[in-house]
N, C-alpha and C. Protein backbone atom coordinates (compact mmCIF):
# COMPACT_ATOMS: atom_id res chain seq x y z
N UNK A 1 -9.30 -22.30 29.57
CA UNK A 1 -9.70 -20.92 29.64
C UNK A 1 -8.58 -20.00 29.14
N UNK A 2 -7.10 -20.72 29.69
CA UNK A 2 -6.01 -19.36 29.05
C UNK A 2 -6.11 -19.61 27.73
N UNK A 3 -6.08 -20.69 27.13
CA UNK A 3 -6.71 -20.58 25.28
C UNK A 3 -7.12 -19.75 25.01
N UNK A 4 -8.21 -19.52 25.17
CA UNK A 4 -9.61 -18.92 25.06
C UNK A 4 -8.51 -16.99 25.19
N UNK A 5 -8.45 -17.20 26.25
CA UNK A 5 -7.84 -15.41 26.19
C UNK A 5 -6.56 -15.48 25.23
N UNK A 6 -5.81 -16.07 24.51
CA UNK A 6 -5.07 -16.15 24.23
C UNK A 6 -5.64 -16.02 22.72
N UNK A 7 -6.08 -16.93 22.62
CA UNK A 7 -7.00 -16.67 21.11
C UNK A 7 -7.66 -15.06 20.54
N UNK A 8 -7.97 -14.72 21.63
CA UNK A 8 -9.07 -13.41 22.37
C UNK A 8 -7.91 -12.66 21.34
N UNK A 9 -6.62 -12.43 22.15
CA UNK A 9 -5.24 -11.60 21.98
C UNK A 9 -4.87 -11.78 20.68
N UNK A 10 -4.51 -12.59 20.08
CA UNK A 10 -4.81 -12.96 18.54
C UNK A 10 -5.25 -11.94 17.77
N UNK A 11 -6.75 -12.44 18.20
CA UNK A 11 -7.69 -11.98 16.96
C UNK A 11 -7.73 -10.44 17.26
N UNK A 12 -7.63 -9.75 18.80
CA UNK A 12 -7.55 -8.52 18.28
C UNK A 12 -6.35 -7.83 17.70
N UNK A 13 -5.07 -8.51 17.82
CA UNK A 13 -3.86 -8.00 17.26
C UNK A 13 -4.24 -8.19 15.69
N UNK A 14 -4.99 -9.11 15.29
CA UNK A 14 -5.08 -9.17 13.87
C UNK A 14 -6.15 -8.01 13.43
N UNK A 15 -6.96 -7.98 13.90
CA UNK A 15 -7.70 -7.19 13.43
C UNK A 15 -7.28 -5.79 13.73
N UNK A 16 -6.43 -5.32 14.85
CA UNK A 16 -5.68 -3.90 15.00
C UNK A 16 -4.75 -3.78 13.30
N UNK A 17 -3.94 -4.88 13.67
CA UNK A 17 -3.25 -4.72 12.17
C UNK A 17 -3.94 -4.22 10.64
N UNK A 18 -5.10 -5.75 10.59
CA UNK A 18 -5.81 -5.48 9.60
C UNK A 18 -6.71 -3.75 9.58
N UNK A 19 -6.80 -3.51 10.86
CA UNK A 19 -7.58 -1.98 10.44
C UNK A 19 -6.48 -0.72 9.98
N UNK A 20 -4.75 -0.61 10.52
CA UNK A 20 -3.95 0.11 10.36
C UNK A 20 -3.94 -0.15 9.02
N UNK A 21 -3.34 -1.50 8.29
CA UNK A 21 -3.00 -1.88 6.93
C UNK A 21 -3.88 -1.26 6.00
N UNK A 22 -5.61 -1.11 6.41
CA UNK A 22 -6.18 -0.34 5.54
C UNK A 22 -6.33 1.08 5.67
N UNK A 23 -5.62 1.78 7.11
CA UNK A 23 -5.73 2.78 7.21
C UNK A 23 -4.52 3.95 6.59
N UNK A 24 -3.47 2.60 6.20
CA UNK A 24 -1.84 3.23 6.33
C UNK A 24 -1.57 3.74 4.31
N UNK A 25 -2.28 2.74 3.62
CA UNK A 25 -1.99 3.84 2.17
C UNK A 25 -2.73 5.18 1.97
N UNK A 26 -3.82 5.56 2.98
CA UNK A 26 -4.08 6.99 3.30
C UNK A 26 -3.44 7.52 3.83
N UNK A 27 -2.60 7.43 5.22
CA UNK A 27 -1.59 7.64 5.96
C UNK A 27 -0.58 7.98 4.99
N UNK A 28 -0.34 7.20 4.37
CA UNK A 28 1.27 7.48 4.05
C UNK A 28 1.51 7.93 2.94
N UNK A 29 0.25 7.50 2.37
CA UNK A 29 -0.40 8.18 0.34
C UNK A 29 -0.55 9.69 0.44
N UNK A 30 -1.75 10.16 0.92
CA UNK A 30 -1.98 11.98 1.18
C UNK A 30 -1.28 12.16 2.01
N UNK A 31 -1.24 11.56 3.09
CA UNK A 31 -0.45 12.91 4.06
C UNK A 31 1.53 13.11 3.54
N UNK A 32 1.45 11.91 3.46
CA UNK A 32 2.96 11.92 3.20
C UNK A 32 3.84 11.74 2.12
N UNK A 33 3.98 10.46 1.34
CA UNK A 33 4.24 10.21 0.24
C UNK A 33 3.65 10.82 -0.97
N UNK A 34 2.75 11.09 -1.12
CA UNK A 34 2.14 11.80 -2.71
C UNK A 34 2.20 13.10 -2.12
N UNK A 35 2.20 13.71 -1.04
CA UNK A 35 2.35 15.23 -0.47
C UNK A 35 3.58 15.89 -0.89
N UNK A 36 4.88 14.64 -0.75
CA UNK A 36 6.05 14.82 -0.89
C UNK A 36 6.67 14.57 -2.05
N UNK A 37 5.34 14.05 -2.80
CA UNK A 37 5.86 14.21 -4.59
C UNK A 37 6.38 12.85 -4.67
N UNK A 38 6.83 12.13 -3.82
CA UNK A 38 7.58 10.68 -3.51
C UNK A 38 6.48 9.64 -4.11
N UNK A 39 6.77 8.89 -5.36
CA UNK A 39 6.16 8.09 -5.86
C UNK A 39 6.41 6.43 -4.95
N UNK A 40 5.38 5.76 -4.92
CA UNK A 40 5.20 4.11 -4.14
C UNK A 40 4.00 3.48 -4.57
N UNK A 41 4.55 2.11 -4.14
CA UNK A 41 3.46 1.49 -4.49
C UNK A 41 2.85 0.52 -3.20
N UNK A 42 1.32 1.17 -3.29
CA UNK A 42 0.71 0.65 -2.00
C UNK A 42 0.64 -0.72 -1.24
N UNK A 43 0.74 -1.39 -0.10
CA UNK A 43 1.10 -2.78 -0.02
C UNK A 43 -0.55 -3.17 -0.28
N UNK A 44 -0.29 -4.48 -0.74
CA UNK A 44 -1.51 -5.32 -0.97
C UNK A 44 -1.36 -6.40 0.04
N UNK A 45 -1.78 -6.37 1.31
CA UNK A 45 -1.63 -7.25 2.55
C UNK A 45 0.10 -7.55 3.02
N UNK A 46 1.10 -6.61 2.47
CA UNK A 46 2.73 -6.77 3.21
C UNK A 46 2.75 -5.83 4.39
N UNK A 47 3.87 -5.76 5.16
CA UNK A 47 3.68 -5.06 6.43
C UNK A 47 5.23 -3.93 5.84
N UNK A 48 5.44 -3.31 4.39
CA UNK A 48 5.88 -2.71 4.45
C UNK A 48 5.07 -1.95 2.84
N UNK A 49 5.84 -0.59 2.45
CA UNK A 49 5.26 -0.58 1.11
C UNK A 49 6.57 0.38 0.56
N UNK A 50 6.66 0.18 -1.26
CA UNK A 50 7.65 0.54 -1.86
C UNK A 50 8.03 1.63 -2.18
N UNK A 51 8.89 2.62 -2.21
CA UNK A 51 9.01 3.95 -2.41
C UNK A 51 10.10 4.21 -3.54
N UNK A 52 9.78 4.61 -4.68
CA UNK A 52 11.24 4.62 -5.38
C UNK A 52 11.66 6.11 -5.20
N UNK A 53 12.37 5.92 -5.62
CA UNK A 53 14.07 6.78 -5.09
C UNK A 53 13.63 8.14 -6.36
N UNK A 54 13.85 9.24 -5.48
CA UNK A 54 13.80 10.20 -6.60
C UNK A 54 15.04 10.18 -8.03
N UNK A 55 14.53 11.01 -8.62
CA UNK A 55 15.38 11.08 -9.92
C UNK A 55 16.90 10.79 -9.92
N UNK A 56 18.13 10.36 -10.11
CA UNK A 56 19.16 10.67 -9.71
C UNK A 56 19.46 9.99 -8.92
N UNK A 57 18.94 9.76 -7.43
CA UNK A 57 19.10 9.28 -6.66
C UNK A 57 19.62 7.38 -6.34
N UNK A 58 20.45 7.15 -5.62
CA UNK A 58 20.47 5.83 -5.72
C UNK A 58 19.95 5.42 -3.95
N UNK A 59 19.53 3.89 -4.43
CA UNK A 59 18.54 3.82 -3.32
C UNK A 59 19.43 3.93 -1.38
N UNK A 60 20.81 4.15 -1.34
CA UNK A 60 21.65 3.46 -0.04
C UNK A 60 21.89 5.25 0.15
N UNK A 61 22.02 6.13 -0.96
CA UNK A 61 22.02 7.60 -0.32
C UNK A 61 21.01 7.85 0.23
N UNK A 62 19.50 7.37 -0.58
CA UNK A 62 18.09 8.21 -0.02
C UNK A 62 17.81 7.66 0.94
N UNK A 63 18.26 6.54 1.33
CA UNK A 63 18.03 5.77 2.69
C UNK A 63 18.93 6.40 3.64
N UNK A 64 20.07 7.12 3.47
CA UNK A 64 21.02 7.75 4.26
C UNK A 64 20.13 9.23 4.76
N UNK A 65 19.84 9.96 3.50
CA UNK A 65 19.27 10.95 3.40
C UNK A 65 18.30 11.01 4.20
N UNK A 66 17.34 10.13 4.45
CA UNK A 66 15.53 9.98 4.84
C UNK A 66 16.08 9.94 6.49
N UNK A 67 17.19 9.39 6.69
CA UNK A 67 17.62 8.74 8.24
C UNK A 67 18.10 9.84 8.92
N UNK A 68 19.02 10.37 7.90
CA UNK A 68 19.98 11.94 8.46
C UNK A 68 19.50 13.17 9.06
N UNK A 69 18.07 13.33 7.51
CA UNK A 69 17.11 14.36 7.52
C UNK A 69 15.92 14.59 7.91
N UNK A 70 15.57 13.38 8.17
CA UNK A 70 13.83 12.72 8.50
C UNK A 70 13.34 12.09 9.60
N UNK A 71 14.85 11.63 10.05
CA UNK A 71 14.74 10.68 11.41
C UNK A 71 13.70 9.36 10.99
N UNK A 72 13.82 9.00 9.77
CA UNK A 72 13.40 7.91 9.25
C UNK A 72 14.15 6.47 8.61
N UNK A 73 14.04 5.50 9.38
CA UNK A 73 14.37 4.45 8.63
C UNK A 73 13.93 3.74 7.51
N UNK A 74 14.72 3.64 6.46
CA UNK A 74 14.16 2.69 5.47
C UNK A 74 14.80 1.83 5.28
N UNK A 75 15.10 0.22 4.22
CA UNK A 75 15.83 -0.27 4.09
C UNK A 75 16.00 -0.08 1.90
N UNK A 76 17.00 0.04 1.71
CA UNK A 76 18.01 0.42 0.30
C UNK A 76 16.93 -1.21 -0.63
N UNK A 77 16.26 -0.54 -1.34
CA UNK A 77 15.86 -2.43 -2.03
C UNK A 77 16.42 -3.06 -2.92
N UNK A 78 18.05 -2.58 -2.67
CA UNK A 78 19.08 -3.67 -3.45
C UNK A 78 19.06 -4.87 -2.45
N UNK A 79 18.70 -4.49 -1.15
CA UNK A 79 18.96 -5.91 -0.26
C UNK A 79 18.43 -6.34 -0.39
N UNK A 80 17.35 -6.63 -1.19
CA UNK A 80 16.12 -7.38 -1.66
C UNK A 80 16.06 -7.63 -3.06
N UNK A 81 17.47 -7.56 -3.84
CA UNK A 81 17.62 -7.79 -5.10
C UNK A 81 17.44 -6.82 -5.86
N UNK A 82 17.64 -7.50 -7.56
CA UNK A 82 17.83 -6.39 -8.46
C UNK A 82 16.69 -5.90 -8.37
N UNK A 83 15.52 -6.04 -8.19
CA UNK A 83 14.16 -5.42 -8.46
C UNK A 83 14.22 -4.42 -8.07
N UNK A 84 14.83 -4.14 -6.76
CA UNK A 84 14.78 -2.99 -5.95
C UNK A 84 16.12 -1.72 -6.37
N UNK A 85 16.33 -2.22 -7.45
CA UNK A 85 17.71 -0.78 -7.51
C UNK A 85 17.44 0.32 -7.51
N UNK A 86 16.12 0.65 -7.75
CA UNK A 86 15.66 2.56 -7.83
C UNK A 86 14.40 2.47 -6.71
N UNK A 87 14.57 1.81 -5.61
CA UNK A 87 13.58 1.80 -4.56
C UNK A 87 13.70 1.40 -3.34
N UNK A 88 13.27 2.26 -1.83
CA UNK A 88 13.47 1.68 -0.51
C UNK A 88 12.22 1.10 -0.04
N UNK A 89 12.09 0.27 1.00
CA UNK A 89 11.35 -0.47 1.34
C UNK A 89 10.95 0.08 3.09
N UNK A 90 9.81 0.42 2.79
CA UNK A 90 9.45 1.44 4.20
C UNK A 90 8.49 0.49 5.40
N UNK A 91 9.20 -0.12 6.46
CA UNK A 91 8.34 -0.99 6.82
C UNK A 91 7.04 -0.07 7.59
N UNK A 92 5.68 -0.98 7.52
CA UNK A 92 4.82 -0.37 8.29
C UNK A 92 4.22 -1.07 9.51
N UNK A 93 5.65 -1.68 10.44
CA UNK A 93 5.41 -1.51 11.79
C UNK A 93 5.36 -1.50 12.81
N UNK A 94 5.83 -0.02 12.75
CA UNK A 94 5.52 1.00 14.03
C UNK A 94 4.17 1.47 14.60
N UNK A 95 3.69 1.95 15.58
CA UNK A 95 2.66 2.02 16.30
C UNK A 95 1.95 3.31 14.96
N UNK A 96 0.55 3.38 14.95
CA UNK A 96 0.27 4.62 13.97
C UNK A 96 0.81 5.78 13.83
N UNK A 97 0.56 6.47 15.11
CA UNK A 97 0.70 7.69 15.68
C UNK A 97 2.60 7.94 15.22
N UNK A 98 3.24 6.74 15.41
CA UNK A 98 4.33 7.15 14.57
C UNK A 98 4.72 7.28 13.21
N UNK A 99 3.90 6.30 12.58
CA UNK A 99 3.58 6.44 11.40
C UNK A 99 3.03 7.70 10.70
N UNK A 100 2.25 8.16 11.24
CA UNK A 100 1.63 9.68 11.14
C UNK A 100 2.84 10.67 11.05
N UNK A 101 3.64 10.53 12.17
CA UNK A 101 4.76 11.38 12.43
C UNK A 101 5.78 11.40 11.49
N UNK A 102 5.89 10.10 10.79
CA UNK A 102 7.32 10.07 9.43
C UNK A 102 6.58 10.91 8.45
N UNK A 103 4.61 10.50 8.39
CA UNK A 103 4.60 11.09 7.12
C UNK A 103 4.26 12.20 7.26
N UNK A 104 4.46 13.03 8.55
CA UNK A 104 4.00 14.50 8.55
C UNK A 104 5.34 15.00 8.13
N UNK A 105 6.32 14.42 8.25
CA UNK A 105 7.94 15.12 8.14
C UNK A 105 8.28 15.45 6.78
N UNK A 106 7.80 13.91 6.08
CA UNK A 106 7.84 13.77 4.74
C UNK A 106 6.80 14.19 3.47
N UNK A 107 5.93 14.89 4.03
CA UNK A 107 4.95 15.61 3.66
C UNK A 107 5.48 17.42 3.83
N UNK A 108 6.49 17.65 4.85
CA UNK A 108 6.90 18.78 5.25
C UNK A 108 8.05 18.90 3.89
N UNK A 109 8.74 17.85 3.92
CA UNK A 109 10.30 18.23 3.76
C UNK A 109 10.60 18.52 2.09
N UNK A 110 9.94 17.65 1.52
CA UNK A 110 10.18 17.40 -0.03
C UNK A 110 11.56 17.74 -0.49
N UNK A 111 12.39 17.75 -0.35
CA UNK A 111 14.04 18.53 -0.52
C UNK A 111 14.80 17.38 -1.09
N UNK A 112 13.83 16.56 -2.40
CA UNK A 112 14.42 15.23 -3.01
C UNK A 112 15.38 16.29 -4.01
């Protein structure tokens, strides 16, 4: 029987996920990221999605910047190799409602 609920717990954590994951490139697309002029690219089933670095910018300042100014964490995507030199890696997850909250800031702030 504890299987059984255990399985239960599973499948709704998956399916909570799976409904945020399709709810979060609206989330973070209009309200926040394309609001804020901040170009990314949407995840296709990852639990984070890509943001490149405004003009000028290198990716370990705007990650300083986003943290200083935004009360947002990102991680710099040189730590993830060369691919990532003009881009941070924004994980997605935190509970929604916080998620909502980075991209209402970053929808506010635009001051790239």
């Amino acid at each position: 029987m504890q299987d059984i609920s255990l399985l239960q717990q599973i499948f709704r954590l998956g399916v909570a996920f799976l409904n945020n994951l399709a709810f979060l490139p609206f989330v973070l697309g209009i309200e926040g990221l394309k609001a804020s002029g901040l170009t990314f690219t949407a995840p296709q089933g990852a639990m984070y999605v890509w943001v490149s670095t405004p003009e000028g910018t290198d990716p370990w300042s705007f990650t300083e910047k986003l943290y200083r100014e935004y009360g947002i964490l990102v991680v710099p995507g040189t730590a993830y190799g060369a691919n990532g030199s003009r881009k941070v890696r924004m994980g997605l997850v935190q509970e929604l409602e916080v998620m909502k909250e980075a991209a209402r800031r970053l929808a506010e702030g635009r001051s790239w």
